[in-house]
Structures are given as C-alpha cells and as structure tokens.
C-alpha atoms as a PDB file:
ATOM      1  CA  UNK A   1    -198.431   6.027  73.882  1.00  0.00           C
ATOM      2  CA  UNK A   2    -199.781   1.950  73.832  1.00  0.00           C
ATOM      3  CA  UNK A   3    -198.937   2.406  77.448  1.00  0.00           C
ATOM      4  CA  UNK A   4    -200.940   5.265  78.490  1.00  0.00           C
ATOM      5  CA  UNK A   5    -203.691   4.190  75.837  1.00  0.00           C
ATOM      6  CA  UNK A   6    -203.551   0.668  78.966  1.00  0.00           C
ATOM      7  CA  UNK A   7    -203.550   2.719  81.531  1.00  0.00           C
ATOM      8  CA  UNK A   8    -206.411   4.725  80.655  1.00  0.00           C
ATOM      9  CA  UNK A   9    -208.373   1.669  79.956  1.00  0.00           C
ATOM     10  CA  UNK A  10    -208.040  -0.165  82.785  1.00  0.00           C
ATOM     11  CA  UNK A  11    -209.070   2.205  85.330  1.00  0.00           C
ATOM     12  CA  UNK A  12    -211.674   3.432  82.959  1.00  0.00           C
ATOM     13  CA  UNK A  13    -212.798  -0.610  83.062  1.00  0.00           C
ATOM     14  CA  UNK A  14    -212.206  -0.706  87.100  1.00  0.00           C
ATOM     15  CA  UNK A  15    -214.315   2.363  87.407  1.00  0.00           C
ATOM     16  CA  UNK A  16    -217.168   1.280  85.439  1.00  0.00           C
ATOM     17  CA  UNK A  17    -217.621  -2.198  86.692  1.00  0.00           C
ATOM     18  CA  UNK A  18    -217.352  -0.675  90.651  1.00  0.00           C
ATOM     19  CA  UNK A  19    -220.164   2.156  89.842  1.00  0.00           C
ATOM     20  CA  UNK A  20    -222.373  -0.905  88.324  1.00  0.00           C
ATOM     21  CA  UNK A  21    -221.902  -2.828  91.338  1.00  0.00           C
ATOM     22  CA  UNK A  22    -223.198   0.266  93.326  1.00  0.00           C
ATOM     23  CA  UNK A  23    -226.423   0.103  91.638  1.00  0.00           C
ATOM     24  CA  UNK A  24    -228.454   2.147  89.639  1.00  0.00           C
ATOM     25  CA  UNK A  25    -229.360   4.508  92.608  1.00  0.00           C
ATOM     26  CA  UNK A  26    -226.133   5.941  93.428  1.00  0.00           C
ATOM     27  CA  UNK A  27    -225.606   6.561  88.906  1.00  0.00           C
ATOM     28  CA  UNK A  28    -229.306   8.949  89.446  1.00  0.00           C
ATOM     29  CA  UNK A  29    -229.340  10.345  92.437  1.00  0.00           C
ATOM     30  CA  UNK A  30    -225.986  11.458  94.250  1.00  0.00           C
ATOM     31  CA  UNK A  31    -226.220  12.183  98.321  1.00  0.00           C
ATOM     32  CA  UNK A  32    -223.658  13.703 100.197  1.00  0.00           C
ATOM     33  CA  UNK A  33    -221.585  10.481 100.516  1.00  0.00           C
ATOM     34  CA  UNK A  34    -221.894   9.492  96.556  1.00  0.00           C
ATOM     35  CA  UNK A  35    -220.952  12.604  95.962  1.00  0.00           C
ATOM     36  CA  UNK A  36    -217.781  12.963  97.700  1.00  0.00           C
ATOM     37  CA  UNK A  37    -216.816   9.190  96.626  1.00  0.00           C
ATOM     38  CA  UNK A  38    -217.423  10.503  92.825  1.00  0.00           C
ATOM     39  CA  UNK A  39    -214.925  13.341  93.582  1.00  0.00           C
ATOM     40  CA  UNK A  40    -212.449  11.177  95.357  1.00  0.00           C
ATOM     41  CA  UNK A  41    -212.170   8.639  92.845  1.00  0.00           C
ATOM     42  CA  UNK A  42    -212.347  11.084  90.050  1.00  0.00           C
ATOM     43  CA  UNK A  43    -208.757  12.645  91.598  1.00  0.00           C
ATOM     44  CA  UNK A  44    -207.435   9.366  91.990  1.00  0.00           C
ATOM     45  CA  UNK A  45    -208.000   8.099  88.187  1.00  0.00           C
ATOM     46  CA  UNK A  46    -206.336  10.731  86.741  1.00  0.00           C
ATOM     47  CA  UNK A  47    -203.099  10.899  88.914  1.00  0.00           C
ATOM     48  CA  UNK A  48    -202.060   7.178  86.925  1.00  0.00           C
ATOM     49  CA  UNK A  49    -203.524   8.088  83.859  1.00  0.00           C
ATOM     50  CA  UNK A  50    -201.430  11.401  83.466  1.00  0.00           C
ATOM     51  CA  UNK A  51    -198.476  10.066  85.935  1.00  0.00           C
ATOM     52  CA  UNK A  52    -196.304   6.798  84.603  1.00  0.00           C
ATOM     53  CA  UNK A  53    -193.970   6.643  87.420  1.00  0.00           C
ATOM     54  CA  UNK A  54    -196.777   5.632  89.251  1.00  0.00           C
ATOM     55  CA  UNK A  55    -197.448   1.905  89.483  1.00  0.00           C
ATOM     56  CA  UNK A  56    -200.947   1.603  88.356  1.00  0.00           C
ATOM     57  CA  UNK A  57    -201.879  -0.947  91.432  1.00  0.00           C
ATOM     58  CA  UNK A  58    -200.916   1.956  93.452  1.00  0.00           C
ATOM     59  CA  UNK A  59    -203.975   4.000  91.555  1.00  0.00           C
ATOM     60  CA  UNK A  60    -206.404   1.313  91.585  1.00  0.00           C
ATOM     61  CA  UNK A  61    -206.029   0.063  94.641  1.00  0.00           C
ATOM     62  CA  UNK A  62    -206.975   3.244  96.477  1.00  0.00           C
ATOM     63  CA  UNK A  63    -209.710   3.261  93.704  1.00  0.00           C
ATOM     64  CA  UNK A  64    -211.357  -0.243  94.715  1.00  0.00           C
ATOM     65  CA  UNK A  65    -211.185   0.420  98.590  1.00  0.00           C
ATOM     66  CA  UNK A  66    -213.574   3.362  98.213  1.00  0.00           C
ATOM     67  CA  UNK A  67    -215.634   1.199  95.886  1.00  0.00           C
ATOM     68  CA  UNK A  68    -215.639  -1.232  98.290  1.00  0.00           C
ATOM     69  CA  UNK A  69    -216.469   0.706 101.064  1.00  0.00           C
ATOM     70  CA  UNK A  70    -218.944   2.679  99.346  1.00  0.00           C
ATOM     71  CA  UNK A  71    -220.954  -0.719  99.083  1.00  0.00           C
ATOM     72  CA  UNK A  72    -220.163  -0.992 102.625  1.00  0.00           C
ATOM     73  CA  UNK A  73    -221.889   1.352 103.680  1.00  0.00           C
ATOM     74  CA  UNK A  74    -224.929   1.247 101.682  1.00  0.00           C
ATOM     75  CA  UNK A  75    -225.151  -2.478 103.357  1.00  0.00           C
ATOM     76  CA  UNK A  76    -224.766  -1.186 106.595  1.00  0.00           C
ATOM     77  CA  UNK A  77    -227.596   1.954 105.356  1.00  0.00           C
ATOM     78  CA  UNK A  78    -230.223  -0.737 104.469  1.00  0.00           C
ATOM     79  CA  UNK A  79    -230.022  -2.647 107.379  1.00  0.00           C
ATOM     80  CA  UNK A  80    -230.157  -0.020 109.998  1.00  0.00           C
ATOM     81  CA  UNK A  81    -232.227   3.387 109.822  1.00  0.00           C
ATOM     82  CA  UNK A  82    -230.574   4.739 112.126  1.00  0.00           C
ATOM     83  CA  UNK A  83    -226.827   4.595 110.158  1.00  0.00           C
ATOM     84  CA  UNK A  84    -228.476   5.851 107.134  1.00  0.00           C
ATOM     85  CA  UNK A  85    -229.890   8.797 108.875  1.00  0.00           C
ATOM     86  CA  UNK A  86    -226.061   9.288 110.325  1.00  0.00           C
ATOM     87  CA  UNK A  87    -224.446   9.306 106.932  1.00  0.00           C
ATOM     88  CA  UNK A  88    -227.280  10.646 104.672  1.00  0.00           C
ATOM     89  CA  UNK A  89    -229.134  13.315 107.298  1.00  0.00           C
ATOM     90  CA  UNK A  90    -232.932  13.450 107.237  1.00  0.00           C
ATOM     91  CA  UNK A  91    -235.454  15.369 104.843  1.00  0.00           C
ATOM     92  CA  UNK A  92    -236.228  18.790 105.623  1.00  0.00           C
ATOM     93  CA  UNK A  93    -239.409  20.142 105.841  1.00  0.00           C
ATOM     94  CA  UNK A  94    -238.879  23.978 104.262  1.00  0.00           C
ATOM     95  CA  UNK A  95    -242.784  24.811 103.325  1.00  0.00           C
ATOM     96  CA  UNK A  96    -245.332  23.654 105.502  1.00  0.00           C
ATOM     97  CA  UNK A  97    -249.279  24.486 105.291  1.00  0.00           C
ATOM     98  CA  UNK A  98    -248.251  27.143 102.533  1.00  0.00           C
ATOM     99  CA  UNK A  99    -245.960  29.025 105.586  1.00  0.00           C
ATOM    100  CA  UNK A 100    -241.885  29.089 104.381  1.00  0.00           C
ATOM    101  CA  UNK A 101    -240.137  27.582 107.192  1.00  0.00           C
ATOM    102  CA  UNK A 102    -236.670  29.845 107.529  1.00  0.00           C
ATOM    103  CA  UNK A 103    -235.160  28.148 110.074  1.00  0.00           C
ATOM    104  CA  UNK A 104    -234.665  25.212 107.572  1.00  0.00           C
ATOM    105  CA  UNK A 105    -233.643  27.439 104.775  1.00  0.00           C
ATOM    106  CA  UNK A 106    -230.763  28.887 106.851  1.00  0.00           C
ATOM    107  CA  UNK A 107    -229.589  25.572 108.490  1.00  0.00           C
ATOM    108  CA  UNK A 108    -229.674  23.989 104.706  1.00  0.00           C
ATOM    109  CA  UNK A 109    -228.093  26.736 103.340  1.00  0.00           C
ATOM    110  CA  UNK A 110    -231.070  26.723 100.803  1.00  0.00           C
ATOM    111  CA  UNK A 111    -231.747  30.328  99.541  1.00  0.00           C
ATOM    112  CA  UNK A 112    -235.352  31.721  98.728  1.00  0.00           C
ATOM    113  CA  UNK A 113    -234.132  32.482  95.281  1.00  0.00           C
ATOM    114  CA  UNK A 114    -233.406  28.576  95.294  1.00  0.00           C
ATOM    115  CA  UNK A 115    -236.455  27.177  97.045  1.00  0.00           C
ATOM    116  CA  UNK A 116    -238.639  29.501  94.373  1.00  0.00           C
ATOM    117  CA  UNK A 117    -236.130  28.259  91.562  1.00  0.00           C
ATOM    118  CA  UNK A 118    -237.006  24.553  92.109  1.00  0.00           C
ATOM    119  CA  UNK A 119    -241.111  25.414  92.752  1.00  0.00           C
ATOM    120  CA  UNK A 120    -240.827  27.167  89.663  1.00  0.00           C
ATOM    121  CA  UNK A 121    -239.220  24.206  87.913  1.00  0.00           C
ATOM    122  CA  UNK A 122    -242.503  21.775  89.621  1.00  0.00           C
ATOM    123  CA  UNK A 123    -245.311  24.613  87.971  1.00  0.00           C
ATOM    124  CA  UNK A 124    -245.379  26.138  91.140  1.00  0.00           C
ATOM    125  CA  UNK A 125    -245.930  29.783  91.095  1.00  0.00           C
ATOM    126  CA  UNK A 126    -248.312  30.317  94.905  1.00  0.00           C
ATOM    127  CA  UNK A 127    -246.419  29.731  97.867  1.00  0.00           C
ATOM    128  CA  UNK A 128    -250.341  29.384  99.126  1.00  0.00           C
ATOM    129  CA  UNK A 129    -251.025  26.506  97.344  1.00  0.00           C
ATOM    130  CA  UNK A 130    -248.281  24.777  98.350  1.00  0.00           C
ATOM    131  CA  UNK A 131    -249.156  22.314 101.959  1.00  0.00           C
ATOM    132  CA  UNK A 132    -245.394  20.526 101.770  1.00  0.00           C
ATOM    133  CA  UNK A 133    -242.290  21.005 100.172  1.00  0.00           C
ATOM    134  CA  UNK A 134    -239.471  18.485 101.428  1.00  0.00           C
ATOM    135  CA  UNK A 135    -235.371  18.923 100.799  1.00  0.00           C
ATOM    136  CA  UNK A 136    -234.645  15.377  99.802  1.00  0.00           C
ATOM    137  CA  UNK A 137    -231.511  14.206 100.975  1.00  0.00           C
ATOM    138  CA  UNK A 138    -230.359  14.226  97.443  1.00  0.00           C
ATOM    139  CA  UNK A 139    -230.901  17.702  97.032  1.00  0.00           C
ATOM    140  CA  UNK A 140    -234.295  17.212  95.109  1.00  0.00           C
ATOM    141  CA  UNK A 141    -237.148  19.256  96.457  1.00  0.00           C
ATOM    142  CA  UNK A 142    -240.461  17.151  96.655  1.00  0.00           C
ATOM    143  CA  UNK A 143    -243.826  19.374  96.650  1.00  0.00           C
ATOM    144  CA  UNK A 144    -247.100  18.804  97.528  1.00  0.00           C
ATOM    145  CA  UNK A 145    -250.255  20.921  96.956  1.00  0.00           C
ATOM    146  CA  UNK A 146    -253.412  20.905  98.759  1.00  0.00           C
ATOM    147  CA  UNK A 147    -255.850  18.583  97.582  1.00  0.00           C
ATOM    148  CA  UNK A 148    -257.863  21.328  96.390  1.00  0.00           C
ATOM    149  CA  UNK A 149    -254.807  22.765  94.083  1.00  0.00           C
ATOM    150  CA  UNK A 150    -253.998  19.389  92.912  1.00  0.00           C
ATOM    151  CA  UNK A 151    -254.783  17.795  89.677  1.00  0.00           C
ATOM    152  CA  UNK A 152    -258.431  16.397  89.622  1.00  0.00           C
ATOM    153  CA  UNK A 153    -258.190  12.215  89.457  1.00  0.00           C
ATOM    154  CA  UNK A 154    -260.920   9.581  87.692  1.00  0.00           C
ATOM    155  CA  UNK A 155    -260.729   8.562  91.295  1.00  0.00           C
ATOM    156  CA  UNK A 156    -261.797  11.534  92.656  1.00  0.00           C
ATOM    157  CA  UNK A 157    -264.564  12.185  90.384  1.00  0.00           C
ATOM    158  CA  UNK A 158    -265.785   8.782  90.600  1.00  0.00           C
ATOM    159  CA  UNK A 159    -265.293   7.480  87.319  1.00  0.00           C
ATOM    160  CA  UNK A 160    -264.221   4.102  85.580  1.00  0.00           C
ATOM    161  CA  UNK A 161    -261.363   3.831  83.823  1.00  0.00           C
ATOM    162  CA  UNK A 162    -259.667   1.494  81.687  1.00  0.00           C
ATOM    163  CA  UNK A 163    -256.191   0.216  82.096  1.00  0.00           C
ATOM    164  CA  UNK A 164    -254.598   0.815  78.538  1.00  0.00           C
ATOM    165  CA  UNK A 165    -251.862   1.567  79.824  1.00  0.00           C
ATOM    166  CA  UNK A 166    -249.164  -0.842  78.623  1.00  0.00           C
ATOM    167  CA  UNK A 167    -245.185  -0.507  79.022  1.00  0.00           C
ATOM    168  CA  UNK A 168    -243.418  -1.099  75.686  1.00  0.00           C
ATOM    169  CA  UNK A 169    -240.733  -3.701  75.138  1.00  0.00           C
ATOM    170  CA  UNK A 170    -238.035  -3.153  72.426  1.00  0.00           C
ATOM    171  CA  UNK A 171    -237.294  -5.390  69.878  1.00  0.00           C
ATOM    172  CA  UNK A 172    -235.256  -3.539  67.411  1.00  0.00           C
ATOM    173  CA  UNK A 173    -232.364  -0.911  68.147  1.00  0.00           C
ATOM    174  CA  UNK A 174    -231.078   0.659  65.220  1.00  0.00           C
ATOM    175  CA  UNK A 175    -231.144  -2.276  63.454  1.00  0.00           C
ATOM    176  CA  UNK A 176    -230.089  -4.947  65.833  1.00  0.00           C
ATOM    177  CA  UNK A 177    -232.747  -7.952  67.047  1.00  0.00           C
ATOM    178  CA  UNK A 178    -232.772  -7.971  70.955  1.00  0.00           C
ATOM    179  CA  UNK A 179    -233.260 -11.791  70.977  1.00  0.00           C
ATOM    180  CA  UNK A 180    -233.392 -11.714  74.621  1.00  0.00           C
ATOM    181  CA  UNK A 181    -236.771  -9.375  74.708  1.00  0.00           C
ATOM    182  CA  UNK A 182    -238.404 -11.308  71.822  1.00  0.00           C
ATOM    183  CA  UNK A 183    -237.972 -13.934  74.284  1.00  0.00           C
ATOM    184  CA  UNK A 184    -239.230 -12.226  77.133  1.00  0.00           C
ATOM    185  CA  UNK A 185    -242.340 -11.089  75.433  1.00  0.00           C
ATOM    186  CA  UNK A 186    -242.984 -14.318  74.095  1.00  0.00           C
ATOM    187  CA  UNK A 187    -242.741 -13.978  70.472  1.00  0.00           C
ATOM    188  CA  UNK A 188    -240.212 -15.467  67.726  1.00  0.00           C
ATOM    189  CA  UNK A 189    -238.163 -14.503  64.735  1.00  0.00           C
ATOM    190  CA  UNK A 190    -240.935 -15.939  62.361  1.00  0.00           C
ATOM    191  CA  UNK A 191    -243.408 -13.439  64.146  1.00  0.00           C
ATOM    192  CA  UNK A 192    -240.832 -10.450  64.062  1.00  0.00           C
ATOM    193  CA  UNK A 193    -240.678 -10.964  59.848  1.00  0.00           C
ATOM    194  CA  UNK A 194    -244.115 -11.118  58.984  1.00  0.00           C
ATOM    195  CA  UNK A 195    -244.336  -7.832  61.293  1.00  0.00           C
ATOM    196  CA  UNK A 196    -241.513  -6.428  59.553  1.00  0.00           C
ATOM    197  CA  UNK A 197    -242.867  -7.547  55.852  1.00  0.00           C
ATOM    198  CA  UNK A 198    -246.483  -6.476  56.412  1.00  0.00           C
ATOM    199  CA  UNK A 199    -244.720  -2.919  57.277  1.00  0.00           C
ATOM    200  CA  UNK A 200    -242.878  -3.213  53.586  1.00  0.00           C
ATOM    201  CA  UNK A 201    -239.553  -3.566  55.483  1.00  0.00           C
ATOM    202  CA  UNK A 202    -237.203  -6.701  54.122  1.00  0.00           C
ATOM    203  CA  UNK A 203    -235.072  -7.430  56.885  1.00  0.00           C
ATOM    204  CA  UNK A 204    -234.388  -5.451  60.414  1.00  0.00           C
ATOM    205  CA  UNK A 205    -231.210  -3.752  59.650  1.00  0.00           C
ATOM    206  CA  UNK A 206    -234.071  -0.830  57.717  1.00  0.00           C
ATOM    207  CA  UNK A 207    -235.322  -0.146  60.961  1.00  0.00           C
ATOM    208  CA  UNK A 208    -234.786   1.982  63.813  1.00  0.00           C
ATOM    209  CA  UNK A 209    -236.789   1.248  66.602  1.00  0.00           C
ATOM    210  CA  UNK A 210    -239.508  -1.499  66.923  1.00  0.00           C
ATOM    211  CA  UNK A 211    -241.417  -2.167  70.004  1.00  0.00           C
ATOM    212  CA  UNK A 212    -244.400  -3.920  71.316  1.00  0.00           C
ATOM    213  CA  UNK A 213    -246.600  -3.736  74.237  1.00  0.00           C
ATOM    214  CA  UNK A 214    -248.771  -6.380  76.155  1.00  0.00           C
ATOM    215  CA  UNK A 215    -251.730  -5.275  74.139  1.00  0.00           C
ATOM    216  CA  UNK A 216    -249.696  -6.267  71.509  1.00  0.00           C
ATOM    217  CA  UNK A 217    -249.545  -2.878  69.775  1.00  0.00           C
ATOM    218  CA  UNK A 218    -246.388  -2.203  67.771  1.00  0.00           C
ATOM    219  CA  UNK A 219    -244.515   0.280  66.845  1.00  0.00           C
ATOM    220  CA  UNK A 220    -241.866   0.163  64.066  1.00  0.00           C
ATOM    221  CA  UNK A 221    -239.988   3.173  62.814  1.00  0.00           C
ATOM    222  CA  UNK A 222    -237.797   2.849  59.935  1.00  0.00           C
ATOM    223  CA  UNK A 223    -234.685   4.571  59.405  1.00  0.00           C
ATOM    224  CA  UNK A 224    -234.345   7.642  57.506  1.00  0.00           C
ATOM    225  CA  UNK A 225    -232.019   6.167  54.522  1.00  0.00           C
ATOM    226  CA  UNK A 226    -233.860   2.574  54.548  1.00  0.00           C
ATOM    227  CA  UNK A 227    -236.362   3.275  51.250  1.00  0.00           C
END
C-alpha cells in the first residue's frame, strides 16, 4: 500500500511540475499537439501507478521526454511561423460576409449542427449578421458581426468616458493574509486591521474574501459562521 501510495505521488508531482513549465496556455487552450501529449502521458502514468513490476524510472522517464519535447516544440513554434503553422495548421475561415463557406466545413470535419451550436453559444442566432466566423486552431470558433450588428461603443457615439475601471487585488482568502499582495499594492498589516476593525471584524481568520482596487475601494466579505 505505502508503496503504491509513492508511486502515485511522484508521478502525480512529475506531472504537475512538467504541465507548469508548459505554461499557462497549453493548461486553457489544448491544440492538436497538447492534446495528444495530454493523452500520451495520461496512458503512461497509470501503467506504474497500477503496475509494480515496473520500475518507476521506466514510467517517468518516457513521461519527462514528452514534457521535454513538448517545450521543444513550443520553442521551436515561437521562433518560426512557419513550424507553428506545420504542427498547429492555420485558422479557418467557415462564414465569410454572412455566406457559410462548405468547403471548410467538410475539410474540418465541422458540421452545420456544430458551426450553429457554437454561434448559438456567442448570441448568434442570423447567419446574416454574421461578416466572420474563424475555426481557431484550438477548436474555438471566433465571430465577428458587422459593424452595424455589433454592440454600439462610447467611442462610436462620441462620448467621454471615465476609466473606473480598476482590477481588484486579494488580500484575504478564506482567512489567510496574502502578505505578498499587501505588498504589491502597497499597503501594511497596520492598514489591513483598521480595515478589518472599522468592518466590526477582530482578526482575518472571520473573513472570506477581502480585496482592494487602485481606487482603493474594498471589498470584505465575512464568512458565514464568523458573527
């Protein structure tokens, strides 16, 4: 049992650290060659796990190489165009100027039940209104109206508006002080307890999520059992 319970652990470790060191792209969006890596190494992690007359250097070596060349070829994909296009394909144009183009559908293999699925899923409902909708190499489906379809814009109507826009920053998570962030924004634990005291809260374990933005608006929310 300890021994599987290792096992298990270790390529579960080797796994996660090689999928962080692919970046945050390949975790969101999966193309063709992410996806077949993900399947590959998926096969390969469970052979050792389940199999203990298999060394486990013999599992996680075969694991790492794909990691490895994974990253590979992402270098080789961001220095050249070209190599990306080779390993990734191109974009595909499958509506343009409101006209379904079926010679794309049929060489993607993309239905029309699918291409009205995902326009459906965008508040799409009139192929007319529609000027471009691109097949992502990921699989996503990017759509663009006409100008006159889309969404009206201060921009476009010529008016002023003010940035209040502001990106929060947390502080608190379920209790815990992110000292690193109250760094980042610039503020100290002295600040954080009058905050929290002026809110009637005594210490941050009572509270579940506290953030604050370059305005300096905050927002605490205390948890549920706290008074």
């Amino acid at each position: 049992m300890a021994t599987a319970f290792m096992r298990t652990v270790l390529l579960y470790v080797i796994l996660i650290v090689g999928i962080r060191a692919m970046g945050k792209r390949q975790i969101g969006e999966l193309e063709p060659v992410e996806l077949v890596l993900m399947l590959l190494i998926s096969d390969l992690a469970a052979v050792p796990m389940q199999d203990f007359g298999i060394p486990l250097l013999n599992g996680a070596v075969p694991i790492v190489t794909l990691l490895a060349l994974s990253m590979l070829l992402s270098f080789f994909s961001m220095r050249s165009v070209r190599f990306h296009r080779l390993v990734c394909g191109n974009p595909t144009t499958l509506i343009r100027d409101g006209v379904i183009r079926q010679d794309a559908l049929r060489r993607n293999r993309f239905t029309l039940d699918e291409l009205l699925d995902e326009l459906r899923a965008q508040g799409v409902t009139d192929l007319t209104t529609v000027k471009y909708a691109v097949l992502e190499t990921n699989g996503q489906l990017s759509v663009l109206l006409y100008p006159d379809e889309a969404p009206l814009t201060a921009k476009q109507l010529g008016r002023a508006v003010e940035d209040d826009v502001f990106l929060p920053v947390v502080l608190i998570n379920d209790g815990r002080v992110l000292r690193r962030a109250l760094r980042d924004v610039q503020r100290d634990e002295a600040w954080l307890d009058g905050v929290l005291r002026a809110r009637g809260f005594s210490s941050a374990r009572e509270v579940l999520l506290l953030t604050v933005d370059d305005a300096g608006t905050v927002l605490c929310v205390g948890k549920e059992d706290a008074r």
